[in-house]
C-alpha atoms as a PDB file:
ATOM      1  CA  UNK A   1     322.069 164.088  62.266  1.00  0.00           C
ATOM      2  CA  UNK A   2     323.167 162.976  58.930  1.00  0.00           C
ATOM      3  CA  UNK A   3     325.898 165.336  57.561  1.00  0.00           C
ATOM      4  CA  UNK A   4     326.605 166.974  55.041  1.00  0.00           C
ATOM      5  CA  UNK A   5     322.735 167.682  54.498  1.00  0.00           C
ATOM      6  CA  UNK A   6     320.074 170.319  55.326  1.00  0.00           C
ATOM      7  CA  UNK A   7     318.968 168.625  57.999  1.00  0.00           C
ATOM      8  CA  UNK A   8     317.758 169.995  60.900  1.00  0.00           C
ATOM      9  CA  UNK A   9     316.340 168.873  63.924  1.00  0.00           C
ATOM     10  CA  UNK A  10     313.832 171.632  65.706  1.00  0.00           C
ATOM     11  CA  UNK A  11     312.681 172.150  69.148  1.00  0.00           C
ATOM     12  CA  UNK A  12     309.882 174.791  69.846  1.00  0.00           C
ATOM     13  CA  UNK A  13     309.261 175.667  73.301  1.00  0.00           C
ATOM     14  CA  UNK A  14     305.062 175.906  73.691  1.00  0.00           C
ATOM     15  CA  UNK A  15     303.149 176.962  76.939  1.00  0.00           C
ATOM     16  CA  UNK A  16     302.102 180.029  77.551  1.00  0.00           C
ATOM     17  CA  UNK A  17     298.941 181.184  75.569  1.00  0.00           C
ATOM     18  CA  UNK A  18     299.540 178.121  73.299  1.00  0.00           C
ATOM     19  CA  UNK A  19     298.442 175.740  76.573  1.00  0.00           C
ATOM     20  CA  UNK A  20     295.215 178.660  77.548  1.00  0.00           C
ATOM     21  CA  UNK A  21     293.818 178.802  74.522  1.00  0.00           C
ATOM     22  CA  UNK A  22     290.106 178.095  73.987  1.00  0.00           C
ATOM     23  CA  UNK A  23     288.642 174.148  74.763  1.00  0.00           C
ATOM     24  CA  UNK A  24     287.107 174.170  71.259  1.00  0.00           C
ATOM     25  CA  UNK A  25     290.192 174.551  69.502  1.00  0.00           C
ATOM     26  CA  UNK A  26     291.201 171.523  67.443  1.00  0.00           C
ATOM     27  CA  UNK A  27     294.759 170.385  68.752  1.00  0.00           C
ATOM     28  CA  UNK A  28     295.020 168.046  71.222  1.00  0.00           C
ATOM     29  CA  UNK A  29     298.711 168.311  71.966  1.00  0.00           C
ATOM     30  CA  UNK A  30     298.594 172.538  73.769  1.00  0.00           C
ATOM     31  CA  UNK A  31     299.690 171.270  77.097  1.00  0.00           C
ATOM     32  CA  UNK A  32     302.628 169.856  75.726  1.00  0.00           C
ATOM     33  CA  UNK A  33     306.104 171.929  76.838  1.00  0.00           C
ATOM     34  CA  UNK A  34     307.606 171.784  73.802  1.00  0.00           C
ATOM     35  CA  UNK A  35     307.292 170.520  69.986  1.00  0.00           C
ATOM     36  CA  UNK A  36     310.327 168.518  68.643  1.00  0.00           C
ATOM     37  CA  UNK A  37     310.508 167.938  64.557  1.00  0.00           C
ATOM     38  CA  UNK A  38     313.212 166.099  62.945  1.00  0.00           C
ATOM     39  CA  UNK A  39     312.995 167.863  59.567  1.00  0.00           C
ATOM     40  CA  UNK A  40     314.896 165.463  56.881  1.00  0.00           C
ATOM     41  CA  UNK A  41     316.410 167.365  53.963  1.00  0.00           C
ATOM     42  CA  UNK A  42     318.916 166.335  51.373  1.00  0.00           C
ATOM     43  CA  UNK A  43     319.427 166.512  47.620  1.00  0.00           C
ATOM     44  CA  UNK A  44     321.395 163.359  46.761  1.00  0.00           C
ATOM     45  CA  UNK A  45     319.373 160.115  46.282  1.00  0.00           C
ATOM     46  CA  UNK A  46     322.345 157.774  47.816  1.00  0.00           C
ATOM     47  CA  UNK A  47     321.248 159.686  51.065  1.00  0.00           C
ATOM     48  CA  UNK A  48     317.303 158.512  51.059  1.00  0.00           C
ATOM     49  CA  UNK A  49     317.797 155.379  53.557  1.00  0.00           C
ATOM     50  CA  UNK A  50     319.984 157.195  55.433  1.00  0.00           C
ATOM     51  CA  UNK A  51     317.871 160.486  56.132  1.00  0.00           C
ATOM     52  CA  UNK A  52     314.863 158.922  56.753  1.00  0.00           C
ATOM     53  CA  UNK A  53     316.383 156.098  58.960  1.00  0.00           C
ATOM     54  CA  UNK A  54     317.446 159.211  60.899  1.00  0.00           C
ATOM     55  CA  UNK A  55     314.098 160.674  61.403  1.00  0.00           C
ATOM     56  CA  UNK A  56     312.626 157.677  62.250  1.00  0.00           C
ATOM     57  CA  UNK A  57     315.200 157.552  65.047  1.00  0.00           C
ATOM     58  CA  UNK A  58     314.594 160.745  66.132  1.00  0.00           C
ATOM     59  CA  UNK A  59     310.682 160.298  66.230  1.00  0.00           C
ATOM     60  CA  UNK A  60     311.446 156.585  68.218  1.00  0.00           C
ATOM     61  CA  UNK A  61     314.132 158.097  70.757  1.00  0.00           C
ATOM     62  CA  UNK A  62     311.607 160.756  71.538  1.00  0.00           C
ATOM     63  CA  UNK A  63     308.489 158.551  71.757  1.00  0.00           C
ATOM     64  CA  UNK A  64     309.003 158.031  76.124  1.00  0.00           C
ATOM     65  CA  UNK A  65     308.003 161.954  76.408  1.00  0.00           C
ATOM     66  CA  UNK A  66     305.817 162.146  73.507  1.00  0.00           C
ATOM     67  CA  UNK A  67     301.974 162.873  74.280  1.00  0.00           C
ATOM     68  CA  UNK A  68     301.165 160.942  70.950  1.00  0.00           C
ATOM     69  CA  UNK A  69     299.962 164.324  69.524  1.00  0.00           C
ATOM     70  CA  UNK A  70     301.466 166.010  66.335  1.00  0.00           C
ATOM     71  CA  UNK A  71     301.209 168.885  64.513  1.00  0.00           C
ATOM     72  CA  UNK A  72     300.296 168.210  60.892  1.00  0.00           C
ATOM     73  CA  UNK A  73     302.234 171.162  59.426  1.00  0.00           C
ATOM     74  CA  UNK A  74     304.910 168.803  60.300  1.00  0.00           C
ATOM     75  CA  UNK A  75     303.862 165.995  58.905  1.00  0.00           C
ATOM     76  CA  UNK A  76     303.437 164.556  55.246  1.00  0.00           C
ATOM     77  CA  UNK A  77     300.391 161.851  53.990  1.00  0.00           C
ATOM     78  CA  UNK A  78     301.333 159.783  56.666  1.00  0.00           C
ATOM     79  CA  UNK A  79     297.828 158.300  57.115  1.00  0.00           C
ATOM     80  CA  UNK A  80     294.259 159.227  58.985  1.00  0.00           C
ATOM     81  CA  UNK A  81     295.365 158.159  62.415  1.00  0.00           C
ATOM     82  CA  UNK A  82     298.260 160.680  61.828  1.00  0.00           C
ATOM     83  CA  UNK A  83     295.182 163.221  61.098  1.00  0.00           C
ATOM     84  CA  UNK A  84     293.706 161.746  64.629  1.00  0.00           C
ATOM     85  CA  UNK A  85     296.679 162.333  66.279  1.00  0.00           C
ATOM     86  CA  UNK A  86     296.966 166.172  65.102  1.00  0.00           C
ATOM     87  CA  UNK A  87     293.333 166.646  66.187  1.00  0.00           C
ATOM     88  CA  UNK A  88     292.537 164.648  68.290  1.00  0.00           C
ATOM     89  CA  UNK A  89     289.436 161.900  68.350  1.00  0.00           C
ATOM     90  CA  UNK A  90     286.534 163.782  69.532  1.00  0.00           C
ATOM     91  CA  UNK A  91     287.470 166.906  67.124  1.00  0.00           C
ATOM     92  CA  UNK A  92     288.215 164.392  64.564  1.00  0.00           C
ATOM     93  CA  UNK A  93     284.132 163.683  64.852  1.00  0.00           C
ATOM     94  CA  UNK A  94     283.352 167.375  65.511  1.00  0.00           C
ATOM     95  CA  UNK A  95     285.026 168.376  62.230  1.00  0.00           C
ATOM     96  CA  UNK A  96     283.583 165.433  60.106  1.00  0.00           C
ATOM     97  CA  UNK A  97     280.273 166.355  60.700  1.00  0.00           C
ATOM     98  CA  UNK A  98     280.775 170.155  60.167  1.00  0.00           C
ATOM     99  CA  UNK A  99     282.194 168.533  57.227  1.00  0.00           C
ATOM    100  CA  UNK A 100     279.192 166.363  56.421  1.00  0.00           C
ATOM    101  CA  UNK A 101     277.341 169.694  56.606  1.00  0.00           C
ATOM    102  CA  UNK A 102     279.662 171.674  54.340  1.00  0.00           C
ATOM    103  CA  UNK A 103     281.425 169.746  52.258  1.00  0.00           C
ATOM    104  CA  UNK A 104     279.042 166.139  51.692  1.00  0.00           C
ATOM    105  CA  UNK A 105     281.090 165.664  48.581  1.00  0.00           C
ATOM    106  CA  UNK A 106     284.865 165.397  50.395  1.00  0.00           C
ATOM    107  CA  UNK A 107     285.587 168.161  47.413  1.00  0.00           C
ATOM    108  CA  UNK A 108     288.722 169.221  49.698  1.00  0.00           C
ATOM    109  CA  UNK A 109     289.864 166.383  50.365  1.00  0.00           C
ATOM    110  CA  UNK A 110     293.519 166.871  49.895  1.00  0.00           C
ATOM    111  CA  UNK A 111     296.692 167.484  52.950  1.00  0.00           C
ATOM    112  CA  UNK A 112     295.361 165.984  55.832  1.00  0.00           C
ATOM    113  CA  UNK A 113     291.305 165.337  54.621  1.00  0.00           C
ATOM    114  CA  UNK A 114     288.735 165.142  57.528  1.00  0.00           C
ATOM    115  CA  UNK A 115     286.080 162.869  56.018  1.00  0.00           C
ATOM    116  CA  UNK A 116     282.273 163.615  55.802  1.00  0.00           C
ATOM    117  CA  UNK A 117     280.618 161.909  59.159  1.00  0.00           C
END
């Protein structure tokens, strides 16, 4: 962990009612026992290769228990397959064409857009 910095590296345990939860809901990653987030902060500039060098260790040295899921408070504009991976491909499609249906214009289209189907 790169010190002297904010940064912290979190582990939530899930389970529970997180793994029950209704089929329909849009994560693809509930059965998974626990949620690990390297969360990179720092204030001085010099540190920037550092920091993120870190998390992208933590993100690689965790990648053999991984499910491949993510949960996209956690993550920045990293992408739409980042978007895939927080919902997973067949809600990805399920939410584009609610999308298509509500929103044919991609108006909100900003965090982590779902595209009209």
């Amino acid at each position: 962990m790169p010190v002297p910095t904010g940064t912290q590296h979190l582990v939530f345990p899930q389970g529970g009612a997180i793994a029950s939860g209704p089929d329909d809901y849009p994560v693809p990653y509930r059965g998974a026992p626990w949620a690990v987030h390297p969360f990179g902060v720092w204030e001085d500039p010099a540190d920037d290769d550092r920091c993120r060098q870190w998390v992208k260790d933590v993100r690689s040295d965790s990648e053999p228990w991984s499910t491949g899921a993510v949960y996209l408070n956690f993550t920045g504009n990293e992408g739409t397959d980042r978007v895939v991976s927080g919902l997973g491909s067949e809600n990805m499609e399920r939410l584009g064409a609610l999308k298509r249906q509500y929103d044919p214009d991609n108006v909100f289209r900003f965090n982590h857009n779902i595209r009209p189907a």
